[in-house]
N, C-alpha and C. Protein backbone atom coordinates (compact mmCIF):
# COMPACT_ATOMS: atom_id res chain seq x y z
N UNK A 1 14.25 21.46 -1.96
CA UNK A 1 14.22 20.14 -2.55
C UNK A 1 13.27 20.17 -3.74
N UNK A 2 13.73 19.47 -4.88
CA UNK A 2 13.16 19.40 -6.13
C UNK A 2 13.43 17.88 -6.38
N UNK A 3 11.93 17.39 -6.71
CA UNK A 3 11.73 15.85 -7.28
C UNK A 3 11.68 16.29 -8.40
N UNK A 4 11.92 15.28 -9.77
CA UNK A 4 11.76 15.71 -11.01
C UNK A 4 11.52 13.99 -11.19
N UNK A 5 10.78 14.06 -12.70
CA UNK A 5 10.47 12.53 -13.36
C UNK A 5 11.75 12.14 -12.97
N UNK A 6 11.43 10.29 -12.92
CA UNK A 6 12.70 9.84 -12.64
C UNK A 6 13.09 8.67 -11.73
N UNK A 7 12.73 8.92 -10.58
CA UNK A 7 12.91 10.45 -9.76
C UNK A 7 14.25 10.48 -9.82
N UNK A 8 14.07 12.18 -10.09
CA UNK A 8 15.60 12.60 -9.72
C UNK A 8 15.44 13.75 -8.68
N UNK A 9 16.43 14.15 -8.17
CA UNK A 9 15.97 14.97 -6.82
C UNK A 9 17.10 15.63 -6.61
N UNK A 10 17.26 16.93 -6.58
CA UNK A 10 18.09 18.30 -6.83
C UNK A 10 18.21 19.17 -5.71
N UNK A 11 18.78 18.93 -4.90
CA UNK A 11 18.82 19.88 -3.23
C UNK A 11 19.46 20.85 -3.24
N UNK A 12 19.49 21.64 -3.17
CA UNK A 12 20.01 23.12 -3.14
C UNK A 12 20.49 23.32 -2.11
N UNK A 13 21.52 23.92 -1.47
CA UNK A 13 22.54 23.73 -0.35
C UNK A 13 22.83 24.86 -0.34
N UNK A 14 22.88 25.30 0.52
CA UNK A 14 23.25 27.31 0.89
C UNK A 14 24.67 27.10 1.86
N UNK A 15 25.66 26.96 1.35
CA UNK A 15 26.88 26.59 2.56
C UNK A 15 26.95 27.96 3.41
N UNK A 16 26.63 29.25 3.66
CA UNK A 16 26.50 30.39 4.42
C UNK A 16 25.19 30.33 5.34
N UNK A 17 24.10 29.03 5.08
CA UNK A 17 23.02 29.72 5.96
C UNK A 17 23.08 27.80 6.69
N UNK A 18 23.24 27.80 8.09
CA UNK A 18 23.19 26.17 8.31
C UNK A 18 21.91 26.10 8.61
N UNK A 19 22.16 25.13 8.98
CA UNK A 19 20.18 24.33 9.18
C UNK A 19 20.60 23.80 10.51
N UNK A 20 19.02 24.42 10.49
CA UNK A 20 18.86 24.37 12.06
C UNK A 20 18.32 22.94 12.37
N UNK A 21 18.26 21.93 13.27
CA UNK A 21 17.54 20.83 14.05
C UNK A 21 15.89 21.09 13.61
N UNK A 22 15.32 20.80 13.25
CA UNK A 22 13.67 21.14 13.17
C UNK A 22 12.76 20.39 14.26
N UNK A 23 11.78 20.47 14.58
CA UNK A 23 11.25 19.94 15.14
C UNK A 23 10.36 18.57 14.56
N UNK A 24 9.92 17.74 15.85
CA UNK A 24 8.79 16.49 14.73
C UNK A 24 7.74 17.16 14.48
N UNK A 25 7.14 16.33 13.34
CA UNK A 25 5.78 17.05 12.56
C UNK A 25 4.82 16.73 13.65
N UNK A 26 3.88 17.80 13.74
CA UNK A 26 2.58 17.22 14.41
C UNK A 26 1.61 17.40 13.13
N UNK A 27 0.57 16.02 13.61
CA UNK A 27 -0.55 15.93 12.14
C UNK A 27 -1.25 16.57 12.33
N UNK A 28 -1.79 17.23 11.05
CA UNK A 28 -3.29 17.93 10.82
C UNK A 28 -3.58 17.47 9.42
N UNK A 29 -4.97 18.05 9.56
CA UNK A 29 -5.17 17.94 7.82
C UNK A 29 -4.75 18.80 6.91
N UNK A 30 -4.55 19.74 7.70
CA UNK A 30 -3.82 20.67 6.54
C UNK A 30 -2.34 20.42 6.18
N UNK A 31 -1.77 19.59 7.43
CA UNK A 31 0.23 19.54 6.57
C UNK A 31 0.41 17.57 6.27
N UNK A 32 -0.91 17.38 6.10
CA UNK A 32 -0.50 15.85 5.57
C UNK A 32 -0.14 15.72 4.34
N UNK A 33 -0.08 16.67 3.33
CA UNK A 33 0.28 16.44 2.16
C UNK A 33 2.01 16.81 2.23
N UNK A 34 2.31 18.27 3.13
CA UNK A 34 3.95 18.40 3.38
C UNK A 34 4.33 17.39 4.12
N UNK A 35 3.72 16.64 5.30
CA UNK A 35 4.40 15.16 5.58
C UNK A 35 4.87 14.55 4.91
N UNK A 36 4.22 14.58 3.79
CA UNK A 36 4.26 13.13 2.74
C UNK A 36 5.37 13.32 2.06
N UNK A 37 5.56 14.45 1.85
CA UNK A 37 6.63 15.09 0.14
C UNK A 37 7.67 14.93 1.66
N UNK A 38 7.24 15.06 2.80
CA UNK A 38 8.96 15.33 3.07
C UNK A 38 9.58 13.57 3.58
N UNK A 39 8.31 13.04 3.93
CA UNK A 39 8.72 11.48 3.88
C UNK A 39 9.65 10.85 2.63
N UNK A 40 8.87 11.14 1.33
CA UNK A 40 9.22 10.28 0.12
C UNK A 40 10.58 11.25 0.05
N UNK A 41 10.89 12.51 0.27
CA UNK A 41 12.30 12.83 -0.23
C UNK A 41 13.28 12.28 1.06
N UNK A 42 12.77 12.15 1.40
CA UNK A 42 14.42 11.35 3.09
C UNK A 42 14.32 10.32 2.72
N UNK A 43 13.06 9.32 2.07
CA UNK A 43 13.42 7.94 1.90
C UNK A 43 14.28 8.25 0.79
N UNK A 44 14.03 8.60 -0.01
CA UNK A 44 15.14 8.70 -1.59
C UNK A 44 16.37 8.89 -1.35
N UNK A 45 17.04 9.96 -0.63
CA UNK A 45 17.88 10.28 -0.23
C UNK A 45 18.72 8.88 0.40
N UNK A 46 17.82 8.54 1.58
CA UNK A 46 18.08 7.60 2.69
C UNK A 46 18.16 6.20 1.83
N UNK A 47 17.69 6.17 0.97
CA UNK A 47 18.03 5.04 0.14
C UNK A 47 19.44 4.85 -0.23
N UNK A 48 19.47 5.84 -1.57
CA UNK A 48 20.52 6.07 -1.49
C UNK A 48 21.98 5.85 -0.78
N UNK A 49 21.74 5.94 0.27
CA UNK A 49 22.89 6.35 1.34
C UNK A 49 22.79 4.32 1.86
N UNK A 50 21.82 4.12 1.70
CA UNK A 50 21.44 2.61 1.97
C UNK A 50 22.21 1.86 0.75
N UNK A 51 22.25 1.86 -0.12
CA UNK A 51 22.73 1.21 -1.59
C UNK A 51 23.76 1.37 -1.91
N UNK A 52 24.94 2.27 -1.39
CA UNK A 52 26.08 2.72 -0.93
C UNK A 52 26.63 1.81 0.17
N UNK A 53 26.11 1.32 1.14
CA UNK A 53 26.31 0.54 2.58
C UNK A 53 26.64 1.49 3.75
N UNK A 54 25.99 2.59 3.69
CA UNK A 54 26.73 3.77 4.87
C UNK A 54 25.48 3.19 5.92
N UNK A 55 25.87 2.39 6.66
CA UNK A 55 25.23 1.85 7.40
C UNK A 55 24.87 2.64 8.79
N UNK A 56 25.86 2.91 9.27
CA UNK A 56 25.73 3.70 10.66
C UNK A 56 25.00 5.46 10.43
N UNK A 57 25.05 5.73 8.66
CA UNK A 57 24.16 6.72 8.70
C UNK A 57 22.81 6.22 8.34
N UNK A 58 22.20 5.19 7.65
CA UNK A 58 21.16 4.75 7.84
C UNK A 58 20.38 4.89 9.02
N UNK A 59 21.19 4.22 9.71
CA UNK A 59 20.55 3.65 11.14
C UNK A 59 20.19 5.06 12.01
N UNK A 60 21.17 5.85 11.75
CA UNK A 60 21.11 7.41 12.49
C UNK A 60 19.91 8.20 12.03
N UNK A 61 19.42 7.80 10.66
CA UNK A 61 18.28 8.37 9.97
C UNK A 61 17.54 7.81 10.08
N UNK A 62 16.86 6.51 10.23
CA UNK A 62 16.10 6.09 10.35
C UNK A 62 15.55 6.08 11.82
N UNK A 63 16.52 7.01 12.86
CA UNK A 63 15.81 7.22 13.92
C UNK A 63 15.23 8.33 14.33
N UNK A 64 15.85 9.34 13.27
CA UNK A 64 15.52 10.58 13.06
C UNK A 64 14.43 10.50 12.35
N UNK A 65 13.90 9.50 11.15
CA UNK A 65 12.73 9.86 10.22
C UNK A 65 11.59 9.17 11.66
N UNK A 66 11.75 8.04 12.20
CA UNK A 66 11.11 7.77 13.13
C UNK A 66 10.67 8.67 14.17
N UNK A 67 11.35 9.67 14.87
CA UNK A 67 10.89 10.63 15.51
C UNK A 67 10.41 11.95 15.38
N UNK A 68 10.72 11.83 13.66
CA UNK A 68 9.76 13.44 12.90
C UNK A 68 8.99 12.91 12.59
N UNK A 69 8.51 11.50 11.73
CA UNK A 69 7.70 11.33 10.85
C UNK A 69 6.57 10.08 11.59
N UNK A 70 7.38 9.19 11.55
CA UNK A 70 6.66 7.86 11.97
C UNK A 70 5.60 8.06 13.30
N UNK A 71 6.70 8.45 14.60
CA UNK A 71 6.26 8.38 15.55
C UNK A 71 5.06 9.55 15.90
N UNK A 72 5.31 11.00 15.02
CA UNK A 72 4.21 11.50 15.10
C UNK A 72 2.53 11.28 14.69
N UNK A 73 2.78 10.47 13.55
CA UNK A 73 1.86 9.90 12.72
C UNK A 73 1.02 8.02 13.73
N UNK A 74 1.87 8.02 14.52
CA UNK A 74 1.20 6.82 15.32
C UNK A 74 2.03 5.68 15.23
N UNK A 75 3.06 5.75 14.28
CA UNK A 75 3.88 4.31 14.48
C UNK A 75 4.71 3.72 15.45
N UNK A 76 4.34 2.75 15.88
CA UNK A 76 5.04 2.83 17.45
C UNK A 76 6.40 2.17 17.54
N UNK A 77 7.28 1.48 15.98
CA UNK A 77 8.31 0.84 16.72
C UNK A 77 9.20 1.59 15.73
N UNK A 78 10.57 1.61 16.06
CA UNK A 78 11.80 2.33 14.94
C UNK A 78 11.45 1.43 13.61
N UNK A 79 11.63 1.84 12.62
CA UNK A 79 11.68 0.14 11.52
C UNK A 79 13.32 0.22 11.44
N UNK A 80 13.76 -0.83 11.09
CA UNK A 80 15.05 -1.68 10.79
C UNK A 80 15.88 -1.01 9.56
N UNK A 81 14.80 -0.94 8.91
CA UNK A 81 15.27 -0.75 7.14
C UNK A 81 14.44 0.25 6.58
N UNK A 82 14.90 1.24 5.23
CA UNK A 82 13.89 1.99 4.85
C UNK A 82 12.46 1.33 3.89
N UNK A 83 12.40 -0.13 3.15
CA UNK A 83 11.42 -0.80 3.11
C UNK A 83 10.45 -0.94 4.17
N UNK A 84 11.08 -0.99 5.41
CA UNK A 84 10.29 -1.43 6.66
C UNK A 84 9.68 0.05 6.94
N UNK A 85 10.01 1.29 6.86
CA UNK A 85 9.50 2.55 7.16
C UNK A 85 8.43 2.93 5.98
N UNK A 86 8.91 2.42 4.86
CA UNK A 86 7.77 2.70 3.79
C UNK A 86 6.68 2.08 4.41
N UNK A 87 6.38 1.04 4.66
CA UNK A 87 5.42 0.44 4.77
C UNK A 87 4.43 0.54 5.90
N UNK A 88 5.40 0.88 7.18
CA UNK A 88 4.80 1.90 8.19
C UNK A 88 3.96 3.07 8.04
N UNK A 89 4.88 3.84 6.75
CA UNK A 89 4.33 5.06 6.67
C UNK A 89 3.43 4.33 6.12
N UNK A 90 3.26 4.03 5.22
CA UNK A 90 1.64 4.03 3.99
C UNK A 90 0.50 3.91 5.43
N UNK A 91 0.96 2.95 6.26
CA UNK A 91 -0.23 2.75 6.82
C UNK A 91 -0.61 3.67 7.90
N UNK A 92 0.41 4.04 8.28
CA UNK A 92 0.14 5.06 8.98
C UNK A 92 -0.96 6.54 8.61
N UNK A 93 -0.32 7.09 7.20
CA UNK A 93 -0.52 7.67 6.04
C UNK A 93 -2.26 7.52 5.94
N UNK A 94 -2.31 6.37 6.13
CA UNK A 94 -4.27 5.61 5.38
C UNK A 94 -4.96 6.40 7.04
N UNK A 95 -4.07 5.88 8.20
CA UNK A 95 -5.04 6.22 8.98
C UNK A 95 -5.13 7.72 9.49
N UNK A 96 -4.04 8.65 9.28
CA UNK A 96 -4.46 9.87 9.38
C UNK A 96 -5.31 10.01 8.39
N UNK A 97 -5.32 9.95 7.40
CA UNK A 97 -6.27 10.39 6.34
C UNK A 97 -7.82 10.32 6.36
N UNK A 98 -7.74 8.73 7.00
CA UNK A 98 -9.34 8.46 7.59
C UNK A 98 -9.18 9.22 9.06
N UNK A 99 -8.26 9.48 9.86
CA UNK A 99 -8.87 10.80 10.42
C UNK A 99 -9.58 11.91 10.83
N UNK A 100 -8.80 12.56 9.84
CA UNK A 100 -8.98 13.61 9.38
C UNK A 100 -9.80 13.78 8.25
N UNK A 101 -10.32 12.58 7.40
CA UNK A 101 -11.57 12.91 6.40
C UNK A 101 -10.85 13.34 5.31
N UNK A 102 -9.49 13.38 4.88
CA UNK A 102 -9.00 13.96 3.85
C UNK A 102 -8.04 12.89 2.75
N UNK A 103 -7.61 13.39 1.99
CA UNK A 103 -6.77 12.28 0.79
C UNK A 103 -5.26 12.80 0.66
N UNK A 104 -4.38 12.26 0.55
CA UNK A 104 -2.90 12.31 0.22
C UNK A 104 -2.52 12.50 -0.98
N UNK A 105 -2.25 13.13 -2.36
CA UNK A 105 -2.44 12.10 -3.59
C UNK A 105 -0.83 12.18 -3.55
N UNK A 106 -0.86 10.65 -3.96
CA UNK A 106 -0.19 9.62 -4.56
C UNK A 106 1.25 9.70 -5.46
N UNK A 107 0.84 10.90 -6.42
CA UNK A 107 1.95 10.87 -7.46
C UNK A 107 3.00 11.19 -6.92
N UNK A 108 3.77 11.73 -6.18
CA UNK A 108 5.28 11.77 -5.87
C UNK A 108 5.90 10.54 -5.19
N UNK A 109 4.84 9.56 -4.00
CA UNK A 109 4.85 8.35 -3.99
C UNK A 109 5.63 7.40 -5.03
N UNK A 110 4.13 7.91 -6.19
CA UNK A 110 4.48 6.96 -7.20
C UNK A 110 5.56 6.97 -7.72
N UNK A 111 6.36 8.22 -7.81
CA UNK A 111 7.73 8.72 -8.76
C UNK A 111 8.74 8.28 -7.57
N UNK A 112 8.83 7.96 -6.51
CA UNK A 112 9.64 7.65 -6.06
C UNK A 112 10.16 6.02 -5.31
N UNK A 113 8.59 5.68 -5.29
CA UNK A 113 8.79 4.30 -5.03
C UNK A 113 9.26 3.18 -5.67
N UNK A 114 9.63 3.16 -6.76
CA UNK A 114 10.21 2.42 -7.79
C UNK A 114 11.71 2.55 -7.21
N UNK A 115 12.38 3.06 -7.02
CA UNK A 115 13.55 3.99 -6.82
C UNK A 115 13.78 3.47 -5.52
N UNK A 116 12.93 2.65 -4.53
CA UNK A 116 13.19 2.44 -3.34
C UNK A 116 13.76 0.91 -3.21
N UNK A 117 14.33 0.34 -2.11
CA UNK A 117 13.98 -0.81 -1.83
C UNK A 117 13.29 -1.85 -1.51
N UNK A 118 13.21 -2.70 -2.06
CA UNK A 118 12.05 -3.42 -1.55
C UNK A 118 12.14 -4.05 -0.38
C-alpha cells in the first residue's frame, strides 16, 4: 500500500500469491505508528466502498477493522459507520500513546482525513 498527496492510494495486488487472514494487532510502542498507517488506509479504502453504497461490505469491514484495530486498542463497542470508527480510533490512539509515553505523528491522518466522512 502506497498513500500519495491527495490522498491517493495505489495497492499493488499479486493475483499468484493470496493473502492470508492476519491476525488482530496487539499494542506496543513500537507498532503504534504501523497501527495507525494501517487504520487510515482501511478507512480510505472503506470509505470508498461506503460512498458507492456497498453496504453489506461496509458492515463486514467494519467488524473486521473493529477486531484488528479498535478492539485491540481498548474500544469496546463495533462503531456503526466509518466516521464513528475514526473517532474511536483518535481516542483510542491518545490513550495508547499516553501509555506508552510515546507520539503518533499525524501527517498521513492529515492526508487522509479530508477524504473521509464526516
Amino acid at each position: 500500500m502506497l498513500i500519495l498527496s491527495g490522498p491517493v492510494k495505489i495497492d499493488l495486488i499479486f493475483a499468484d500469491q493470496p493473502h492470508e487472514r492476519e491476525s488482530p494487532w496487539v499494542e506496543t510502542a513500537a507498532n503504534l505508528t504501523a497501527i495507525d498507517r494501517h487504520f487510515w488506509d482501511w478507512t480510505l479504502w472503506l470509505s470508498g466502498k461506503s460512498a458507492v453504497g456497498k453496504s453489506e461490505i461496509v458492515a463486514s469491514e467494519l467488524d473486521k477493522l473493529f477486531e484488528h484495530i479498535l478492539a485491540p486498542l481498548g474500544v469496546e463497542r463495533r462503531p456503526s459507520s466509518v466516521a464513528e470508527a475514526v473517532t474511536a480510533y483518535r481516542t483510542a490512539r491518545r490513550r495508547a500513546e499516553e501509555r506508552f509515553g510515546c507520539h503518533v505523528p499525524r501527517e498521513l491522518e492529515t492526508a487522509v482525513a479530508p477524504a473521509l466522512p464526516k
